[in-house]
Each structure stands twice: as C-alpha cells, then as structure tokens.
N, C-alpha and C. Protein backbone atom coordinates (compact mmCIF):
# COMPACT_ATOMS: atom_id res chain seq x y z
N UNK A 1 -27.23 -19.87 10.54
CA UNK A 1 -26.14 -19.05 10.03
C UNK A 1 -26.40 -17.57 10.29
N UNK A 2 -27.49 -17.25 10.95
CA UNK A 2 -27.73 -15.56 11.20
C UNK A 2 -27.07 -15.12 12.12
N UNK A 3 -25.90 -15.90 12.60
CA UNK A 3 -25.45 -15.03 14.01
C UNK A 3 -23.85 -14.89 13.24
N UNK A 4 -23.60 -15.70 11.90
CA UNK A 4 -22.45 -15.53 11.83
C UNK A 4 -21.97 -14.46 10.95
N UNK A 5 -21.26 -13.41 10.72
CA UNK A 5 -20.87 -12.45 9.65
C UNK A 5 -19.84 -12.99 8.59
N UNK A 6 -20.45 -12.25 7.29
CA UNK A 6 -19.08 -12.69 6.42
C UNK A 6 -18.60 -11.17 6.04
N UNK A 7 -16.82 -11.19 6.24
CA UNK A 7 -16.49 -9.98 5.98
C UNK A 7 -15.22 -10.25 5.08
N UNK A 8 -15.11 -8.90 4.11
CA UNK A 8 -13.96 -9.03 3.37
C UNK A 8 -13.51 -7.86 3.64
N UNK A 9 -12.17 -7.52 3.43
CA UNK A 9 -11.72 -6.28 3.52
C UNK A 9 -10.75 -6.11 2.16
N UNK A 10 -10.63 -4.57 2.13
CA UNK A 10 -9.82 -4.03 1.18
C UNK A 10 -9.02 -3.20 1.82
N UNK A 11 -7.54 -3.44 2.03
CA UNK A 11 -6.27 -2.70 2.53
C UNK A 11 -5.59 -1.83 1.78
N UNK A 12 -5.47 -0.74 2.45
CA UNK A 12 -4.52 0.42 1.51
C UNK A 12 -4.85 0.26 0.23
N UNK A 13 -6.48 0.52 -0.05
CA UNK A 13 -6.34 1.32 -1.13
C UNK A 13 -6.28 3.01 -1.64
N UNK A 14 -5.67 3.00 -2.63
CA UNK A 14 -5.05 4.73 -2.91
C UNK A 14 -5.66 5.39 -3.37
N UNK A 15 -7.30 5.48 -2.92
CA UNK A 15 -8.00 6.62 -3.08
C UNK A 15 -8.63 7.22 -1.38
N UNK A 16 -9.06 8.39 -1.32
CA UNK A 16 -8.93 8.98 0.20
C UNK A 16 -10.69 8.40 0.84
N UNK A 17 -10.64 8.38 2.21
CA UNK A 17 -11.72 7.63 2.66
C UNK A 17 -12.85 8.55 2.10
N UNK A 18 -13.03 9.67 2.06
CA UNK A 18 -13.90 10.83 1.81
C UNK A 18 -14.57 10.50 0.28
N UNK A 19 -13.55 10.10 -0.11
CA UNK A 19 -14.17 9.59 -1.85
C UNK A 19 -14.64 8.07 -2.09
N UNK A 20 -14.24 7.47 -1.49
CA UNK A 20 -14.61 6.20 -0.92
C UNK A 20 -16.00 5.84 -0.39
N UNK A 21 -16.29 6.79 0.61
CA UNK A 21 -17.47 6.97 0.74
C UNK A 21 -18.66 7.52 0.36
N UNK A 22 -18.52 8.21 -0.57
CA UNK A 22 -19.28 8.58 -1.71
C UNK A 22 -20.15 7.07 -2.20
N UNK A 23 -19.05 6.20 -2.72
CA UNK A 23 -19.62 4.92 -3.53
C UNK A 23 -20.37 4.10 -2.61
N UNK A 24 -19.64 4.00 -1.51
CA UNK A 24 -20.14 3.32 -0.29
C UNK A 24 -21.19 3.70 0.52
N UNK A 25 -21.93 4.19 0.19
CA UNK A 25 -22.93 4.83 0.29
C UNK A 25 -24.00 4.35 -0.08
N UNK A 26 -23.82 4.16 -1.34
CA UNK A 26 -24.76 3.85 -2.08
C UNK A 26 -26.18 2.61 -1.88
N UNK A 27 -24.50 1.58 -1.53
CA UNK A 27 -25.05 -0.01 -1.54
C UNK A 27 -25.40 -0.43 0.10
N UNK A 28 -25.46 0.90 1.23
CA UNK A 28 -25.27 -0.11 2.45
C UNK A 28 -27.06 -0.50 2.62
N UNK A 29 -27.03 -1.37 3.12
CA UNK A 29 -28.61 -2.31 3.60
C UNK A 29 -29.13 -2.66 2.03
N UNK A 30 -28.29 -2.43 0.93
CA UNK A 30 -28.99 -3.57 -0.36
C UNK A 30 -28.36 -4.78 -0.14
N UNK A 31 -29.39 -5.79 -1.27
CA UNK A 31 -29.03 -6.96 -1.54
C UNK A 31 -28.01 -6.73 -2.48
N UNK A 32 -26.66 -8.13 -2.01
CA UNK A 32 -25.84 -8.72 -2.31
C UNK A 32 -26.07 -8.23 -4.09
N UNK A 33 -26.75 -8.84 -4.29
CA UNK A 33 -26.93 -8.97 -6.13
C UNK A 33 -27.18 -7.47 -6.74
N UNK A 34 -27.94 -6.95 -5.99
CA UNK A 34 -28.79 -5.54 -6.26
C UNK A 34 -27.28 -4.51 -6.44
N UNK A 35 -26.83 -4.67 -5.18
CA UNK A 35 -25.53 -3.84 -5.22
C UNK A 35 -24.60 -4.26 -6.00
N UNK A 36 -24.13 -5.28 -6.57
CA UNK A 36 -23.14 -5.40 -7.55
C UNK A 36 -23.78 -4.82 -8.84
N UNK A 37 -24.75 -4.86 -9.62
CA UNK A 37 -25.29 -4.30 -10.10
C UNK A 37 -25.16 -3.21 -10.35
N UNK A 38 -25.48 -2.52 -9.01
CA UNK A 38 -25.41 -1.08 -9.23
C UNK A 38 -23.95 -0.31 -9.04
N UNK A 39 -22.67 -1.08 -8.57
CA UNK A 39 -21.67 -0.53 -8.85
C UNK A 39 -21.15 -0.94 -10.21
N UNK A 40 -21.59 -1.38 -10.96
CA UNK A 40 -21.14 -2.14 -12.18
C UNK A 40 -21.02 -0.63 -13.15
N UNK A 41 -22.78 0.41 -12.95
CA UNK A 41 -22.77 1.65 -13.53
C UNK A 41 -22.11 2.92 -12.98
N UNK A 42 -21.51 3.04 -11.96
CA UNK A 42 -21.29 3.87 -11.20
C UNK A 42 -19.99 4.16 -11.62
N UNK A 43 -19.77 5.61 -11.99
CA UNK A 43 -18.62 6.02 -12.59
C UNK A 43 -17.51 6.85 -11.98
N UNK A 44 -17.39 6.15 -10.59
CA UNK A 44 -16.53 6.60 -9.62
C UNK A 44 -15.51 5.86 -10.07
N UNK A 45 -13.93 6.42 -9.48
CA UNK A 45 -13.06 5.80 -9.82
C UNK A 45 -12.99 4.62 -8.60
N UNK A 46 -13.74 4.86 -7.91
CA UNK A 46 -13.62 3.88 -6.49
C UNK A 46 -14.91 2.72 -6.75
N UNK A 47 -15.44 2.56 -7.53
CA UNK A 47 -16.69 1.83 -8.28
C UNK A 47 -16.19 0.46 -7.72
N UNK A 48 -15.04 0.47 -8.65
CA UNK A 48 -14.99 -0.86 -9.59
C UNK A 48 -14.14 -1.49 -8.55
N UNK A 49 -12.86 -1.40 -7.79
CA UNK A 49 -12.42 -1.65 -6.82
C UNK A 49 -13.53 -2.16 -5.00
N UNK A 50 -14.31 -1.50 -5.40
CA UNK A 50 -15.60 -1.89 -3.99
C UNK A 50 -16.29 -2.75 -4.54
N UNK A 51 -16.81 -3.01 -6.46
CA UNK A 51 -17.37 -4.05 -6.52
C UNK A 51 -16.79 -5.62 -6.58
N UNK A 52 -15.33 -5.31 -6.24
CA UNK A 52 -14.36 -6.46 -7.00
C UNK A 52 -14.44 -7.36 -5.02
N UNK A 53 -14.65 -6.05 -3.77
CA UNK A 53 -14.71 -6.36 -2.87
C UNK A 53 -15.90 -7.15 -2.34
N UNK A 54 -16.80 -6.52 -2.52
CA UNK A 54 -18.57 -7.23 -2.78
C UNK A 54 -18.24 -8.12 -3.35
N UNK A 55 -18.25 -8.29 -4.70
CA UNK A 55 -18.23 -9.95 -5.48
C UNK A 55 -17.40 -10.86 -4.53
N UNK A 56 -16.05 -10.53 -3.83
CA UNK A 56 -15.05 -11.40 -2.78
C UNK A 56 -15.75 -11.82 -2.07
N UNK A 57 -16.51 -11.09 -1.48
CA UNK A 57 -17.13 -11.76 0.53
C UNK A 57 -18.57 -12.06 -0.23
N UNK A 58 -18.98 -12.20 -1.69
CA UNK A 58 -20.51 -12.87 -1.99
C UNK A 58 -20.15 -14.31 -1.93
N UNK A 59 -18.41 -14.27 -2.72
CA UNK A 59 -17.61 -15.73 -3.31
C UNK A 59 -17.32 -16.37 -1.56
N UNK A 60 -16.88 -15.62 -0.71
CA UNK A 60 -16.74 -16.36 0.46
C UNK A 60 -17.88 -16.79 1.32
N UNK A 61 -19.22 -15.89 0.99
CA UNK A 61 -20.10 -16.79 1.82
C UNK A 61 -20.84 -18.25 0.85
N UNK A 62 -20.54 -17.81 -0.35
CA UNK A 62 -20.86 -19.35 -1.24
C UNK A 62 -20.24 -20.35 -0.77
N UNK A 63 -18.86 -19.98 -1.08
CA UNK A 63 -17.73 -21.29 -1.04
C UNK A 63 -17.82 -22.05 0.48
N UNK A 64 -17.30 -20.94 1.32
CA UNK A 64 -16.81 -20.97 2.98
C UNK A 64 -18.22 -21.69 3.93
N UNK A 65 -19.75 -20.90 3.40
CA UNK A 65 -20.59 -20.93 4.29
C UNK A 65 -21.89 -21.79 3.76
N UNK A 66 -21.44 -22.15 2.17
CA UNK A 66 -22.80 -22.37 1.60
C UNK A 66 -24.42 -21.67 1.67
N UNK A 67 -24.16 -20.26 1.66
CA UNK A 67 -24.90 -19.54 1.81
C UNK A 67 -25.58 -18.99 -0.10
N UNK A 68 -26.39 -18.97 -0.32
CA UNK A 68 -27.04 -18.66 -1.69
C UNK A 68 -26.99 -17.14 -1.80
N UNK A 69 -26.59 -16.26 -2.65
CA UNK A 69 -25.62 -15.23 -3.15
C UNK A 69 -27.27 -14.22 -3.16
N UNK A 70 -28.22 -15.02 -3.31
CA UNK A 70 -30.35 -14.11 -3.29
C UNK A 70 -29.84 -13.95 -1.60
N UNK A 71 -29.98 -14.86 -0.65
CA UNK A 71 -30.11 -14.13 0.35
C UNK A 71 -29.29 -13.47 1.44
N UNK A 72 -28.38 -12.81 0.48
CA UNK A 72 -27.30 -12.17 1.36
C UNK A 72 -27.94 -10.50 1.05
N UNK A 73 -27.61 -9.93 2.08
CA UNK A 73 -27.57 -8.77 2.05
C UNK A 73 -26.12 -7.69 2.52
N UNK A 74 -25.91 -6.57 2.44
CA UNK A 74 -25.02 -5.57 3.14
C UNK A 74 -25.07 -4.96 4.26
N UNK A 75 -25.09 -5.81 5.55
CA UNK A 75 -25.45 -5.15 6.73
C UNK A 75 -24.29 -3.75 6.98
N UNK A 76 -23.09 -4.03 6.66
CA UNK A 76 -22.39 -2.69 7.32
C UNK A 76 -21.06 -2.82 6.30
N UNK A 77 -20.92 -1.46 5.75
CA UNK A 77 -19.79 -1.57 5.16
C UNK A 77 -19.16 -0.13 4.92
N UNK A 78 -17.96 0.30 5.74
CA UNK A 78 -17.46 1.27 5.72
C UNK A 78 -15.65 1.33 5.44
N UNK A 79 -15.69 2.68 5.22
CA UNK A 79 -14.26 3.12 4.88
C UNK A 79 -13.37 3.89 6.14
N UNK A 80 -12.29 3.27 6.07
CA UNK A 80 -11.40 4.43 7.72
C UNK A 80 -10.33 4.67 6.55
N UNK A 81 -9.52 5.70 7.08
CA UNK A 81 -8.30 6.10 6.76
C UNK A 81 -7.69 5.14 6.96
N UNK A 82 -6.32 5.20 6.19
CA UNK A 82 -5.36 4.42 6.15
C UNK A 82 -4.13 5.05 6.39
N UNK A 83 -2.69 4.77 6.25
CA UNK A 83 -1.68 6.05 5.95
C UNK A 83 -1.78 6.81 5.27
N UNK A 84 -0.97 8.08 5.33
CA UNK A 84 -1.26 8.62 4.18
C UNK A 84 0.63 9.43 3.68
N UNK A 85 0.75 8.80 2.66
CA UNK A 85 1.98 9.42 2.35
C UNK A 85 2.27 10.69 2.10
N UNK A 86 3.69 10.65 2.72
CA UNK A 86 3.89 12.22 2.72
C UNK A 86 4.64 13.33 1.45
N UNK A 87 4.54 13.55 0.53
CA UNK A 87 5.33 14.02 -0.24
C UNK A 87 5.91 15.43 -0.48
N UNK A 88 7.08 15.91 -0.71
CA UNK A 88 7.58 17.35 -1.03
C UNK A 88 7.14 17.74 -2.33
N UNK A 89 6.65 19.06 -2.06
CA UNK A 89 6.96 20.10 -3.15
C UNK A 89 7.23 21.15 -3.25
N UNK A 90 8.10 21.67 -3.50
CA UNK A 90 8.37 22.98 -3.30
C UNK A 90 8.30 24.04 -4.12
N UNK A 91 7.64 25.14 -3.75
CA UNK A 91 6.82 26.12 -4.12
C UNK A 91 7.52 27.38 -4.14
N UNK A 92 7.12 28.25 -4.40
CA UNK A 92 7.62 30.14 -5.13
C UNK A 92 8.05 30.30 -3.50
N UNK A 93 9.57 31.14 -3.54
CA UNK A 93 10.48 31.64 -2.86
C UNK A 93 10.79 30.73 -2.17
N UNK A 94 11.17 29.46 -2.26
CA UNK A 94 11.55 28.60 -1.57
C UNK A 94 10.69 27.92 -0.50
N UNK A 95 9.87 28.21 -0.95
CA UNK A 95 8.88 27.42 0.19
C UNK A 95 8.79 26.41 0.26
N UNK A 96 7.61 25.87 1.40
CA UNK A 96 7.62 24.05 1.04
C UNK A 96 6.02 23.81 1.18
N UNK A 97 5.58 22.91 -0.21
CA UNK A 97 4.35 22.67 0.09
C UNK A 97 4.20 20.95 0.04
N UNK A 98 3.77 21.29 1.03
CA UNK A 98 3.51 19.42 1.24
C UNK A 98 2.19 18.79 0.38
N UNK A 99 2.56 17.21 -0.03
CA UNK A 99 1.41 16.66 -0.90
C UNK A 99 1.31 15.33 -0.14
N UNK A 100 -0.13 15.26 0.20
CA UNK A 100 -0.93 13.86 0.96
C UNK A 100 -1.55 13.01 0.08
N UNK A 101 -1.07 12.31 -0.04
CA UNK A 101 -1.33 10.86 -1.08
C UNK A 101 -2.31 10.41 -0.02
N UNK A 102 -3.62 10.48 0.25
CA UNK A 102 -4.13 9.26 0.81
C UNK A 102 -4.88 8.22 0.57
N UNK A 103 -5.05 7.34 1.37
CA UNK A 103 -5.30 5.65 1.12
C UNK A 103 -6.45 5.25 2.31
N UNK A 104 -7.01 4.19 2.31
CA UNK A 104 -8.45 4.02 3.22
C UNK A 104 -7.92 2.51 2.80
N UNK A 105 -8.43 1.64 3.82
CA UNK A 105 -9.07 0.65 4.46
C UNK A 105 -10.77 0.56 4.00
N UNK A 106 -10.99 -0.42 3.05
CA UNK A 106 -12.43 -0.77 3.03
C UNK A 106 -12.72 -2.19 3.51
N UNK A 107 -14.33 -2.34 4.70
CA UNK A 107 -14.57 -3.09 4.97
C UNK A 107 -15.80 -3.46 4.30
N UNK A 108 -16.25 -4.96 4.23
CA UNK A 108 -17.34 -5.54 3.91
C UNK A 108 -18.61 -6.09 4.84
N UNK A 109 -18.95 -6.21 5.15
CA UNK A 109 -19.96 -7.02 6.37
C UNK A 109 -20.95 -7.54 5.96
N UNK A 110 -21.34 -8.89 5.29
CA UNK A 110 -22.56 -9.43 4.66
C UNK A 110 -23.56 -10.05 5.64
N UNK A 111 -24.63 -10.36 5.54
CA UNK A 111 -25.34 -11.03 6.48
C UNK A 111 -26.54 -11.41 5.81
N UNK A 112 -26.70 -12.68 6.47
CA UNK A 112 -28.12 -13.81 5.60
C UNK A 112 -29.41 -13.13 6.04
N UNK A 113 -29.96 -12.79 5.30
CA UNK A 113 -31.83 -12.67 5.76
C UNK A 113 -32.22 -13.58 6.43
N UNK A 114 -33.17 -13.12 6.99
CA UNK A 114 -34.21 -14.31 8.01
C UNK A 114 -35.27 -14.28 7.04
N UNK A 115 -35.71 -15.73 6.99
CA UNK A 115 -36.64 -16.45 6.05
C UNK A 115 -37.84 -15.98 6.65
C-alpha cells in the first residue's frame, strides 16, 4: 500500500488561503493521530474545519484501504485559492471601495509508513 495516496479535500472554504496556512503548517510530516490532536487545541478559526478534514481521509484510509489510523502519516497538505467574491461598498464622496470575501481549496495527502 506505499505507492498508493489517500487524499481528502476541502472545497470553497470561506476563510483566505493565507490564514489557512497558518494552521496548515503546523501538522505537515506529523502522524495522523499526533496531528488531530494538536488541531483539537489550536485556536484558529480554521482549526477545527482542517481537523474535521484529517479525521475524513484517516476514516477513508480505515474504511476504503484497511490501513491502521498509528501508521498513517501527513505527507503533503496544502491550501490554493479559491474564488473570491466580489462585493460593493461605497465610501466618502461617492467613491467605491471594493470588499474580497475570500475562500481556499484545502487538500489532504496521507501516506502509510514503511515498517
């Protein structure tokens, strides 16, 4: 099973990749277990949403691959931009100030240790 990847993704979520990666940071090259863990304390608003993603692709290499949840690790897991919505506001003397709602794409990438 070392040649195969398990990946989950998280689509358009509505926090910006820049903050995203802050959390994501944290957990890349820990163990599976180690890193849920440690987003469990992490008091980002992007925490709890990346650990809900981790726990997904730990549940898909159990179920899907029969892989044991000890020897998984986080080989690669990053954030891209996503859209980003555009909104009006308009500002002193008629001006126009624009507001960017943005959103990121999070990926997962798990992979089994070698014994």
């Amino acid at each position: 099973m070392a040649d195969q990847d398990i990946r989950a993704q998280l689509r358009f979520f509505p926090v910006s990749a820049q903050k995203v990666r802050l959390v994501i940071d944290l957990v890349r090259g820990k163990d599976a277990v180690e890193a849920l863990e440690m987003l469990r304390f992490v008091t980002k608003r992007s925490a709890g949403p990346v650990r809900k993603l981790l726990a997904s692709a730990v549940a898909n290499a159990e179920e899907n691959f029969g892989i044991s949840r000890d020897d998984l690790y986080v080989a690669k897991i990053y954030a891209d931009e996503a859209p980003t919505r555009k909104w009006r506001r308009f500002g002193a003397r008629g001006r126009f100030k624009p507001l960017l709602r943005r959103s990121s794409h999070v990926t997962v990438i798990l992979r089994e240790r070698a014994a």
